[in-house]
PDB file of N, CA and C in Angstrom:
ATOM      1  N   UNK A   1      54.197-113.696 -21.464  1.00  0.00           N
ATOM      2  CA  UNK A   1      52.974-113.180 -20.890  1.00  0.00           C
ATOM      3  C   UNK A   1      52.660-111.842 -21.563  1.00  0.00           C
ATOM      4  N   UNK A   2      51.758-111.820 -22.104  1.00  0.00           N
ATOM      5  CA  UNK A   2      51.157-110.396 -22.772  1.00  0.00           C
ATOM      6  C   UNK A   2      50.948-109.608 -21.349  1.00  0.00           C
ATOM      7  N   UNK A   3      50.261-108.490 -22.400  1.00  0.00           N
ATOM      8  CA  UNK A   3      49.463-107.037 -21.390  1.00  0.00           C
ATOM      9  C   UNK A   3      48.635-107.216 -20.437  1.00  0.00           C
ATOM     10  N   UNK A   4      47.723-108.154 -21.120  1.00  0.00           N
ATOM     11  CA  UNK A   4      46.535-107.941 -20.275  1.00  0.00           C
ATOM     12  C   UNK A   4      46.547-109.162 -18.937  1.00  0.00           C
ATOM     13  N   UNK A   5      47.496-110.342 -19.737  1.00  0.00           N
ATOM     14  CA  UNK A   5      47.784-111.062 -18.684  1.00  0.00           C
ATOM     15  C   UNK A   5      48.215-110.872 -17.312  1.00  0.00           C
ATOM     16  N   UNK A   6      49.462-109.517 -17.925  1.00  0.00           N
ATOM     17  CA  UNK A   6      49.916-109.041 -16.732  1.00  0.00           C
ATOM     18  C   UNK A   6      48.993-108.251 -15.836  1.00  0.00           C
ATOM     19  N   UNK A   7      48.111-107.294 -16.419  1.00  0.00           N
ATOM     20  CA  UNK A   7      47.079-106.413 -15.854  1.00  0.00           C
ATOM     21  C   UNK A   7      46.199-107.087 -14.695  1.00  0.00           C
ATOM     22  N   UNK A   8      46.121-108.737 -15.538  1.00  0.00           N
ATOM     23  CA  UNK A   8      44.512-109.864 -14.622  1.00  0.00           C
ATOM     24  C   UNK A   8      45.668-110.074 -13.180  1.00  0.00           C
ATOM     25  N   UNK A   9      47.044-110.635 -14.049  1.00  0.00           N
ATOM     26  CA  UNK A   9      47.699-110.755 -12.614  1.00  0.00           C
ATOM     27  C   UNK A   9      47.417-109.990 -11.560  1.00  0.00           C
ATOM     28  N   UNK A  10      48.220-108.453 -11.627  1.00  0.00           N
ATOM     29  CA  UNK A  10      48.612-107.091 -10.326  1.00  0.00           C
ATOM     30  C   UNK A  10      46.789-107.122 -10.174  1.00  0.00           C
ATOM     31  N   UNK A  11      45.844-106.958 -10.814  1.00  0.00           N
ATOM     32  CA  UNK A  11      44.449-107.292 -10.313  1.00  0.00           C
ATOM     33  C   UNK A  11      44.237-108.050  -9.676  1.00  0.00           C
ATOM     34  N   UNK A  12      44.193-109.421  -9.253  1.00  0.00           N
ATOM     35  CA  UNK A  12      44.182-110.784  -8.572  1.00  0.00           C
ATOM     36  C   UNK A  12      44.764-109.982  -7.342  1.00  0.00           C
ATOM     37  N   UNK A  13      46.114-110.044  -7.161  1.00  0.00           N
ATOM     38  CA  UNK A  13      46.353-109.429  -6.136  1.00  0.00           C
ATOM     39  C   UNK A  13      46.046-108.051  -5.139  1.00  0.00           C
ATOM     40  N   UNK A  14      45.687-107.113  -5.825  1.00  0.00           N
ATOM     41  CA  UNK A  14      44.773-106.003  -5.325  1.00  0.00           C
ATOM     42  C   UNK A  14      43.156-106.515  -4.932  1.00  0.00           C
ATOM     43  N   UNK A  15      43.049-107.600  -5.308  1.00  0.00           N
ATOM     44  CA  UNK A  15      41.208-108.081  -4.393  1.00  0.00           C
ATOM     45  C   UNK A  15      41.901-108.402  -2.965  1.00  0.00           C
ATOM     46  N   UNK A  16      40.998-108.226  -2.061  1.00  0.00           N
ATOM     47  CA  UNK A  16      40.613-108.412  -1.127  1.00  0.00           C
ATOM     48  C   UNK A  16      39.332-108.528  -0.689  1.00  0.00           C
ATOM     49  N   UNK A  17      39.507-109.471   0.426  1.00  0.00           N
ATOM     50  CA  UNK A  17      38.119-110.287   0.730  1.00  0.00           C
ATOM     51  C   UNK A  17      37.706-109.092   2.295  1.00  0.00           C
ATOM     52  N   UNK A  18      36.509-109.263   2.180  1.00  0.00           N
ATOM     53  CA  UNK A  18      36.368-108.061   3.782  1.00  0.00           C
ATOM     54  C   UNK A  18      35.202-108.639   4.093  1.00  0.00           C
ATOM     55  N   UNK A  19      35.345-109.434   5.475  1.00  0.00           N
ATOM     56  CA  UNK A  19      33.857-110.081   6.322  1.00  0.00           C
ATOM     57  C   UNK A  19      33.699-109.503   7.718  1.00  0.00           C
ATOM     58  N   UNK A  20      32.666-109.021   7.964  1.00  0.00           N
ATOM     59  CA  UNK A  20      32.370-107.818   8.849  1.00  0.00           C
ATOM     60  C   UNK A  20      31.826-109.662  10.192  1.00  0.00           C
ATOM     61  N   UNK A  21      32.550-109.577  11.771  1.00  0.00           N
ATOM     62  CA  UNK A  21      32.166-110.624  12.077  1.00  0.00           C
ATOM     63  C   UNK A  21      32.490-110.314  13.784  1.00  0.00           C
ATOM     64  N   UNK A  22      32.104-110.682  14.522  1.00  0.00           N
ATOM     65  CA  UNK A  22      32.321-110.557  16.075  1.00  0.00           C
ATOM     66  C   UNK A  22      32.999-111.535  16.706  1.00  0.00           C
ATOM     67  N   UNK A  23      33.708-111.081  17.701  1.00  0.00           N
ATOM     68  CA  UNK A  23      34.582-111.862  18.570  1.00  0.00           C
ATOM     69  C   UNK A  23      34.777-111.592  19.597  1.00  0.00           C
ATOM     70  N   UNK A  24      35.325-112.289  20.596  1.00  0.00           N
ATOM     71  CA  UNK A  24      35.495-111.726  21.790  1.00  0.00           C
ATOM     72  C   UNK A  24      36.613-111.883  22.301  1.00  0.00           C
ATOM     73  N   UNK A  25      37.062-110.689  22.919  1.00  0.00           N
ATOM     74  CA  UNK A  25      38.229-110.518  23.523  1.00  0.00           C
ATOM     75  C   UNK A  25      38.706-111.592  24.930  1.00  0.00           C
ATOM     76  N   UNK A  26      39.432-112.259  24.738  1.00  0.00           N
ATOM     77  CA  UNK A  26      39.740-112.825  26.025  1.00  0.00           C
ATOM     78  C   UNK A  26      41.271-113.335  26.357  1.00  0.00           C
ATOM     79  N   UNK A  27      42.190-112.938  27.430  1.00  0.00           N
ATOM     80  CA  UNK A  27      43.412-113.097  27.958  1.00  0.00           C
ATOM     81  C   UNK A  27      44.295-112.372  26.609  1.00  0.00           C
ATOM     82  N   UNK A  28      44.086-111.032  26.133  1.00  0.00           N
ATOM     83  CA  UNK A  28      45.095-111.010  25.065  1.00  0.00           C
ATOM     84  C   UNK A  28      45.039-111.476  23.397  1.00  0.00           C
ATOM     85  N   UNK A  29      43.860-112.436  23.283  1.00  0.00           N
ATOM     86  CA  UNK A  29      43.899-112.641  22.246  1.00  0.00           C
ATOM     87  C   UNK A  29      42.114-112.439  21.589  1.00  0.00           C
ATOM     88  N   UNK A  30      42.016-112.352  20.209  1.00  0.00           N
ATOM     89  CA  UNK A  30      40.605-112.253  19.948  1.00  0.00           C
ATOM     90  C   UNK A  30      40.205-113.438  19.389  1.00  0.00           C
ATOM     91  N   UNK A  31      38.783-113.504  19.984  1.00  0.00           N
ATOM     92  CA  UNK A  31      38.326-114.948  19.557  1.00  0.00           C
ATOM     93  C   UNK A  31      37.347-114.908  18.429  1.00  0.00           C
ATOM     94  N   UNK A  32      37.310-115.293  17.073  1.00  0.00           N
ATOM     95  CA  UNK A  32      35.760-115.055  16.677  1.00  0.00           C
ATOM     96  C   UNK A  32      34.650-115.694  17.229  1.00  0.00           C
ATOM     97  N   UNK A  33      33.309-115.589  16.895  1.00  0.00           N
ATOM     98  CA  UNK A  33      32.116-116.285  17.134  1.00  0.00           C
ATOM     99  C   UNK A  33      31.806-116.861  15.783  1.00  0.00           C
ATOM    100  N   UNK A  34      32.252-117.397  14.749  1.00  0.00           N
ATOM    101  CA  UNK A  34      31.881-118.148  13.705  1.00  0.00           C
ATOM    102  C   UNK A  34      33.345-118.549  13.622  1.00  0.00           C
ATOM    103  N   UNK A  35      33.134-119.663  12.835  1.00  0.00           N
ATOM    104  CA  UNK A  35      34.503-120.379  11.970  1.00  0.00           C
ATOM    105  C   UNK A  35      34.931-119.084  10.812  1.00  0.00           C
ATOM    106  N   UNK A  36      36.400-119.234  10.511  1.00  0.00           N
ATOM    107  CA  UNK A  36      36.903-118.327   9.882  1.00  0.00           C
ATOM    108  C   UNK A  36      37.382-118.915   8.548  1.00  0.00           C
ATOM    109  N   UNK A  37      37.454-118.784   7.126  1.00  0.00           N
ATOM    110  CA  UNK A  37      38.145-119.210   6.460  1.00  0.00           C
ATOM    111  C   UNK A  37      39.301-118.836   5.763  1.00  0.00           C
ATOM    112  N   UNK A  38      40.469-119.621   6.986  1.00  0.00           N
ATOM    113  CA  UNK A  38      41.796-118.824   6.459  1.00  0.00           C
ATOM    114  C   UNK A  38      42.834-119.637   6.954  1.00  0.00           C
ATOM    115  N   UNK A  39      43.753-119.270   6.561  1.00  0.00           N
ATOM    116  CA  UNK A  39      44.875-120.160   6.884  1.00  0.00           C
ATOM    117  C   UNK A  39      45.718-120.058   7.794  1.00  0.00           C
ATOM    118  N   UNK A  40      46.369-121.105   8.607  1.00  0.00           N
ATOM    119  CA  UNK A  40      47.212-120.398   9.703  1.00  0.00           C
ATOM    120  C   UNK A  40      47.827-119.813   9.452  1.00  0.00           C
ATOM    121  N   UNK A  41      48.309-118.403  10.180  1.00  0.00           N
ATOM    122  CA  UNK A  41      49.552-117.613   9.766  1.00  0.00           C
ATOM    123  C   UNK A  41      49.300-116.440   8.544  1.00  0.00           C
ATOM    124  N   UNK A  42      48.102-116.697   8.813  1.00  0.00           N
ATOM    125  CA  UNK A  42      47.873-115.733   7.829  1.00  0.00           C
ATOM    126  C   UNK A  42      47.667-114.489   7.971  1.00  0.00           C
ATOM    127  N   UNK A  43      47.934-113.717   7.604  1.00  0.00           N
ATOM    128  CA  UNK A  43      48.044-112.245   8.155  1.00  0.00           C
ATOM    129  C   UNK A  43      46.544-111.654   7.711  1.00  0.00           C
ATOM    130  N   UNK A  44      45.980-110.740   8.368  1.00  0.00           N
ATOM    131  CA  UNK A  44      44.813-109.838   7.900  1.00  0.00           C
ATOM    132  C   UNK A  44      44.811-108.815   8.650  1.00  0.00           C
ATOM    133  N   UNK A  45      43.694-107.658   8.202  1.00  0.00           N
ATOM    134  CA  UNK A  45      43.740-106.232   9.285  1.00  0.00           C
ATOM    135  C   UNK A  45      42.545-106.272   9.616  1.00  0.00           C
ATOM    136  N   UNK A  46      42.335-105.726  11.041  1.00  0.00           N
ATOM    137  CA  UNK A  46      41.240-105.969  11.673  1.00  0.00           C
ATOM    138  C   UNK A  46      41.001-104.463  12.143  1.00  0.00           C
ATOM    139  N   UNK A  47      39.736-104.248  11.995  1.00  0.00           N
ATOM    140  CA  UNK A  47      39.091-102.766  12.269  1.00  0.00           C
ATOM    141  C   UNK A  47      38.599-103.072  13.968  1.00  0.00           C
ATOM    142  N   UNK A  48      38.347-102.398  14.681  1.00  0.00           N
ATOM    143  CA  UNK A  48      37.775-102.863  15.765  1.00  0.00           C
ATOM    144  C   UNK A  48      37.124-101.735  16.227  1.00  0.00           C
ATOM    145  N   UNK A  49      35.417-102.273  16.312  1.00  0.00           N
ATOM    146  CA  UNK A  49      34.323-101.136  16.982  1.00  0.00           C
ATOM    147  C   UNK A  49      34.036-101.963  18.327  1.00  0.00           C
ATOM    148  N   UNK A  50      34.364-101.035  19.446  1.00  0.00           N
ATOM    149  CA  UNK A  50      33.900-101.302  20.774  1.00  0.00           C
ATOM    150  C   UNK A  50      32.657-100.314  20.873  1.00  0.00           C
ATOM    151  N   UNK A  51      31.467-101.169  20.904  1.00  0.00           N
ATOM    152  CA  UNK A  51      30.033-100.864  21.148  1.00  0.00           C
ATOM    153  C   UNK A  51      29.809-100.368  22.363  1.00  0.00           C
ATOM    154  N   UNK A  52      30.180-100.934  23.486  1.00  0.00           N
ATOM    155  CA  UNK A  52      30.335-100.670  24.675  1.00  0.00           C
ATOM    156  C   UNK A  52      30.606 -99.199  24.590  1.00  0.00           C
ATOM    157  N   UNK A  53      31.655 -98.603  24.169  1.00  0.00           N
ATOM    158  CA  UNK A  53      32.485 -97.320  24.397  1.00  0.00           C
ATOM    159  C   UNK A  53      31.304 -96.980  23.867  1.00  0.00           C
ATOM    160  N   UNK A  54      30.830 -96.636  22.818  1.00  0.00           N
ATOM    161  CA  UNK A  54      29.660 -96.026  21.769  1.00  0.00           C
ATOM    162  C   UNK A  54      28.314 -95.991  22.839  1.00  0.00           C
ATOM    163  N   UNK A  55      28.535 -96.976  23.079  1.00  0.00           N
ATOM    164  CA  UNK A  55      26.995 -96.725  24.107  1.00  0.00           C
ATOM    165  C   UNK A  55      26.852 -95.894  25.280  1.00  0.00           C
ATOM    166  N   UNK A  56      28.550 -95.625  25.700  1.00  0.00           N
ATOM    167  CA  UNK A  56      28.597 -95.197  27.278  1.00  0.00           C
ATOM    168  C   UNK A  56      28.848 -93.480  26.686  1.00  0.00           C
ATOM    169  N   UNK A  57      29.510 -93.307  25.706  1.00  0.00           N
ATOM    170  CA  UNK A  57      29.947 -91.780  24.607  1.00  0.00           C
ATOM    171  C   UNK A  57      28.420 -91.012  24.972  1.00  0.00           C
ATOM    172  N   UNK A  58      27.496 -91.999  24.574  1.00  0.00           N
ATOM    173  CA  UNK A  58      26.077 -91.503  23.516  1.00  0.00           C
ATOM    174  C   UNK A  58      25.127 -91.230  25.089  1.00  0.00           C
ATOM    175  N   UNK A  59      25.821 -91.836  26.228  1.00  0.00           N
ATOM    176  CA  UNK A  59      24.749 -92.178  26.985  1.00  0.00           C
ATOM    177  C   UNK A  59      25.290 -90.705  28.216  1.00  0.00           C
ATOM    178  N   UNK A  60      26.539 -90.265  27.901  1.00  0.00           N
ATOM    179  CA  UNK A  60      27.309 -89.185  29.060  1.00  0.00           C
ATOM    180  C   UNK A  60      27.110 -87.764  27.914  1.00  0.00           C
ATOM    181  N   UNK A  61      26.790 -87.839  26.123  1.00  0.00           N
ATOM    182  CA  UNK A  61      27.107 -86.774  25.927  1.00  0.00           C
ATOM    183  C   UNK A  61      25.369 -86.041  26.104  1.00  0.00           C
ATOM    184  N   UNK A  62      24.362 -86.759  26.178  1.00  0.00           N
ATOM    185  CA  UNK A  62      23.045 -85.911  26.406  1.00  0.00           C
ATOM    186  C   UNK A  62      22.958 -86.221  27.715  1.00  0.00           C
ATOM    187  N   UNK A  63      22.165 -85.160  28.310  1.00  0.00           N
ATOM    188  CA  UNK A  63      21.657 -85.162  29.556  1.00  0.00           C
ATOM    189  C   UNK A  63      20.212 -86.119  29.839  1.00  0.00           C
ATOM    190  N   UNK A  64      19.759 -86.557  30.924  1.00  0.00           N
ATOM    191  CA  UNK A  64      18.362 -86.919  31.177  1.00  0.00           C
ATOM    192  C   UNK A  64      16.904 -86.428  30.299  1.00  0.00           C
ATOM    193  N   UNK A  65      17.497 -84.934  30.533  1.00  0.00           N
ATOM    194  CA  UNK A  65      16.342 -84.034  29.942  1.00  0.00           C
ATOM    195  C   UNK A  65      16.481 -84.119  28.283  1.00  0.00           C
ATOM    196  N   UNK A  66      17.670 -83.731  28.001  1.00  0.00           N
ATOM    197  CA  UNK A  66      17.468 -83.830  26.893  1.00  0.00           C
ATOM    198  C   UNK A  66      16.833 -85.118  25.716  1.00  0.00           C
ATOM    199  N   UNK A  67      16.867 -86.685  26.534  1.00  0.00           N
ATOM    200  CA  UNK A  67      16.514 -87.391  25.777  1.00  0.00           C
ATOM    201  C   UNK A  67      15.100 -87.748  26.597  1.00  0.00           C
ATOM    202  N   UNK A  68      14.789 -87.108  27.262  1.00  0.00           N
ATOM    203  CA  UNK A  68      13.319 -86.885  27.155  1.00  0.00           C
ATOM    204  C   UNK A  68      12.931 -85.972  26.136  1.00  0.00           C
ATOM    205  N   UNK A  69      13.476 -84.578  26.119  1.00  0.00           N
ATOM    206  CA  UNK A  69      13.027 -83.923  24.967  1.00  0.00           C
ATOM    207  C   UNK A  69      12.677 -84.221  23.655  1.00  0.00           C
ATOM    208  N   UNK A  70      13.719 -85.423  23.390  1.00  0.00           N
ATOM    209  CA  UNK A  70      13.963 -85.791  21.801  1.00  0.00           C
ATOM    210  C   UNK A  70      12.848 -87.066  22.024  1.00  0.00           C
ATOM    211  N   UNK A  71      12.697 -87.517  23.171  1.00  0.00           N
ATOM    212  CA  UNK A  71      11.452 -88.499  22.728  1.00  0.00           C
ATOM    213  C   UNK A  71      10.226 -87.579  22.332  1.00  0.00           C
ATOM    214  N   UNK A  72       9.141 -86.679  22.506  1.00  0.00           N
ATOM    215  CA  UNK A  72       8.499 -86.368  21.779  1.00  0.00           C
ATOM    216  C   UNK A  72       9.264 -85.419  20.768  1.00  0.00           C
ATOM    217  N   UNK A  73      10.040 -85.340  20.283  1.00  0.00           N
ATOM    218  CA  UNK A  73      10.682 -84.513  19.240  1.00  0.00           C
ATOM    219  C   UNK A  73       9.898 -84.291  18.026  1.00  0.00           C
ATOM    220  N   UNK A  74       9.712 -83.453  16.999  1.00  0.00           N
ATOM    221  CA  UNK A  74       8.839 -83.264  16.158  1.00  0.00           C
ATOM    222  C   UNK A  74       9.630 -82.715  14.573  1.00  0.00           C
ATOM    223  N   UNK A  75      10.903 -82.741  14.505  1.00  0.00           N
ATOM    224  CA  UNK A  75      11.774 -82.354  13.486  1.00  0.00           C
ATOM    225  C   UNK A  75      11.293 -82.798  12.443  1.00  0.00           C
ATOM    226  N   UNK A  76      10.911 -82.152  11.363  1.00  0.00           N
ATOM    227  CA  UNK A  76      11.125 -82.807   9.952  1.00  0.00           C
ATOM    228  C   UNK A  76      12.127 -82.966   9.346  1.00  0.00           C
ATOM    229  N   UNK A  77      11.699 -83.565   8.349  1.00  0.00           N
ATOM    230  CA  UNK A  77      12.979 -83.590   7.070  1.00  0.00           C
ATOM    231  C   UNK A  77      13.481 -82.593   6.866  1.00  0.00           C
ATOM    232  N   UNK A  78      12.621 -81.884   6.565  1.00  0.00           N
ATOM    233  CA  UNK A  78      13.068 -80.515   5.588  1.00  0.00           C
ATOM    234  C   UNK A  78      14.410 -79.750   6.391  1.00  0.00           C
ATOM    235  N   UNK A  79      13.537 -79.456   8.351  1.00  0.00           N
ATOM    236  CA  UNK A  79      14.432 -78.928   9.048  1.00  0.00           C
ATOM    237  C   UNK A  79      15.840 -79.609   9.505  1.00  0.00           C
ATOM    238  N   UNK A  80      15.528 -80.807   9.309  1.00  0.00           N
ATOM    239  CA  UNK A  80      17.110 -81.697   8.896  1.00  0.00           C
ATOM    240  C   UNK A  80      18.272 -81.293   8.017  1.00  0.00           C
ATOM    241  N   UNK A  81      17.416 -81.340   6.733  1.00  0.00           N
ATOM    242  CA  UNK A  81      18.345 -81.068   5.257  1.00  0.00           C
ATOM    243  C   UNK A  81      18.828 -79.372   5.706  1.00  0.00           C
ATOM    244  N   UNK A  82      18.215 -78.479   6.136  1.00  0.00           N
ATOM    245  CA  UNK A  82      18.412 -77.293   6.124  1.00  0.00           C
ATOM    246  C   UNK A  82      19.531 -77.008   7.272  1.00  0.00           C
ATOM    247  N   UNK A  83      19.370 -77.992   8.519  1.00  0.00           N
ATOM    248  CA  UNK A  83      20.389 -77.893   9.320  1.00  0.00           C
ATOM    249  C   UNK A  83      21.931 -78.288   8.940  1.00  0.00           C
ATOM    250  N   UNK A  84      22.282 -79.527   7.993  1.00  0.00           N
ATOM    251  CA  UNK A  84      22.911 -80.005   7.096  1.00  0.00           C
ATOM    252  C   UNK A  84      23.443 -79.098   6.336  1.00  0.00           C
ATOM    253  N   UNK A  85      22.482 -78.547   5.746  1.00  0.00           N
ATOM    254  CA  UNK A  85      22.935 -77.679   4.924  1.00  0.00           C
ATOM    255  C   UNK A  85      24.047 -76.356   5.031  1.00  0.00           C
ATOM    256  N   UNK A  86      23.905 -76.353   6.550  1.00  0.00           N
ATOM    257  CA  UNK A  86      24.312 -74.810   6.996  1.00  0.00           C
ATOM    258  C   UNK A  86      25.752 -75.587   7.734  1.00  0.00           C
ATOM    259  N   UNK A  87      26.456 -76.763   7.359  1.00  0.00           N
ATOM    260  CA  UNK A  87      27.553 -77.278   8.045  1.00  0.00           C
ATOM    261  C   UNK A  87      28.523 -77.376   6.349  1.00  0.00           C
ATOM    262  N   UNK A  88      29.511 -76.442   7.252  1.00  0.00           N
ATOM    263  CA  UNK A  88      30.710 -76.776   6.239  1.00  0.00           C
ATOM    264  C   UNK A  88      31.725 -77.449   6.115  1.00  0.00           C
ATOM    265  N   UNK A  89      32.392 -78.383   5.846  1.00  0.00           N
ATOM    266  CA  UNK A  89      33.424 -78.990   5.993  1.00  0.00           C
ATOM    267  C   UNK A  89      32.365 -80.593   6.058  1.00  0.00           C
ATOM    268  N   UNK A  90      33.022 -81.307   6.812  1.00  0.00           N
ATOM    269  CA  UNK A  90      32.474 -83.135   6.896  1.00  0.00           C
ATOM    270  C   UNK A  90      31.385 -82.713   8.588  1.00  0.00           C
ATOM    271  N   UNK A  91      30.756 -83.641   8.267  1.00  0.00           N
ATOM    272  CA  UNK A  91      29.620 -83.949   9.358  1.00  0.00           C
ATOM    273  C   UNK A  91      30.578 -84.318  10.414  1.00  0.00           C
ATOM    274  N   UNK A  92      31.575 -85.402  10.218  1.00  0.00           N
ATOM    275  CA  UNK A  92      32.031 -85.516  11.771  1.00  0.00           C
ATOM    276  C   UNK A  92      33.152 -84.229  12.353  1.00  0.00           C
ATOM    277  N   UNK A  93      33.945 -83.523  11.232  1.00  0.00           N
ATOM    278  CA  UNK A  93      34.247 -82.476  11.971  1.00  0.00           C
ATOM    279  C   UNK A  93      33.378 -81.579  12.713  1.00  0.00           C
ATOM    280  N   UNK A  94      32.432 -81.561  12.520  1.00  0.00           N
ATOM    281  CA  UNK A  94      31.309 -80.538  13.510  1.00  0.00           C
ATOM    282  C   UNK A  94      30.702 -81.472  14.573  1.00  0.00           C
ATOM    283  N   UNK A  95      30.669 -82.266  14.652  1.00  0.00           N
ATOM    284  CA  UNK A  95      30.051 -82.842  15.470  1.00  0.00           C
ATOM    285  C   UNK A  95      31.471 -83.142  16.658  1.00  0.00           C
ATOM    286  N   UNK A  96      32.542 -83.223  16.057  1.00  0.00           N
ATOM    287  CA  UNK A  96      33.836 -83.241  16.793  1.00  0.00           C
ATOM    288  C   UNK A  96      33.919 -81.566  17.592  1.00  0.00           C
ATOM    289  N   UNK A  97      33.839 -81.001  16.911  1.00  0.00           N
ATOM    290  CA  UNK A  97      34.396 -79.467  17.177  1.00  0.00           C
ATOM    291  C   UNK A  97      32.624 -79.185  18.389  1.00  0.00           C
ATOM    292  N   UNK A  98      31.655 -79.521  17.922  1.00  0.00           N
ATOM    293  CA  UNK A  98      30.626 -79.274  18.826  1.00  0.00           C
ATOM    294  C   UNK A  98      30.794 -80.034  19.804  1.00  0.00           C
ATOM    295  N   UNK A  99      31.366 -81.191  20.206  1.00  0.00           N
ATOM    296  CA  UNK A  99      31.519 -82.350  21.350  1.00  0.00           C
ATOM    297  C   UNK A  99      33.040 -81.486  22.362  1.00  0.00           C
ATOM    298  N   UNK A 100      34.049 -80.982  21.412  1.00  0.00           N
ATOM    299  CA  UNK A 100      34.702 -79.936  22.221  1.00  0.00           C
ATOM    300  C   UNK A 100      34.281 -78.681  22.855  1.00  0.00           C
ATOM    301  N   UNK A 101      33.326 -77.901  22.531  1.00  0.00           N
ATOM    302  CA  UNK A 101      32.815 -77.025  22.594  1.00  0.00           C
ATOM    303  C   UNK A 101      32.257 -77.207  24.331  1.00  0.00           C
ATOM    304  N   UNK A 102      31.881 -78.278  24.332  1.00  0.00           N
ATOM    305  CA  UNK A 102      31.203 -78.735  25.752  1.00  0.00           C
ATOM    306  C   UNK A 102      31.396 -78.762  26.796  1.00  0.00           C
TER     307      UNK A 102
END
């Protein structure tokens, strides 16, 4: 086996396949909602976003008033990029460190 043969090989094995797909939780185990193509026993890693949590987070961290406020809200772009601008480090550390702050 040459170089490059070996190279296509350790390549082949570094792909991975990634299908973004819903399921539902029931007695312990997860169920999908589509057919899956895979084999029994087959091992994979599964990310898991609970929407639910996200909705109830988003819905306790503003007040009443405030998402009345933001319905007529009037922000531009510009005052976006400029707010952005003035954050150092990653967007979710501030938004972490501002959600402690509270």
């Amino acid at each position: 086996m040459n170089g490059s043969e070996m190279a296509a090989g350790r390549l082949a094995k570094l792909e991975t396949m990634e299908k973004r797909l819903q399921a539902v939780y029931k007695h312990g185990a997860l169920y999908p909602l589509e057919p899956l193509q895979l084999q029994d026993m087959q091992e994979v890693t599964l990310t898991i976003t609970d929407t639910s949590a996200i909705d109830e987070d988003l819905a306790g961290y503003f007040t009443a008033e405030e998402w009345l406020e933001a319905k007529t809200d009037t922000v531009t772009w510009d005052e976006v990029r400029q707010a952005l601008a003035g954050i150092s480090g990653s967007l979710s550390d501030a938004v972490s460190a501002q959600r402690q702050e509270r």
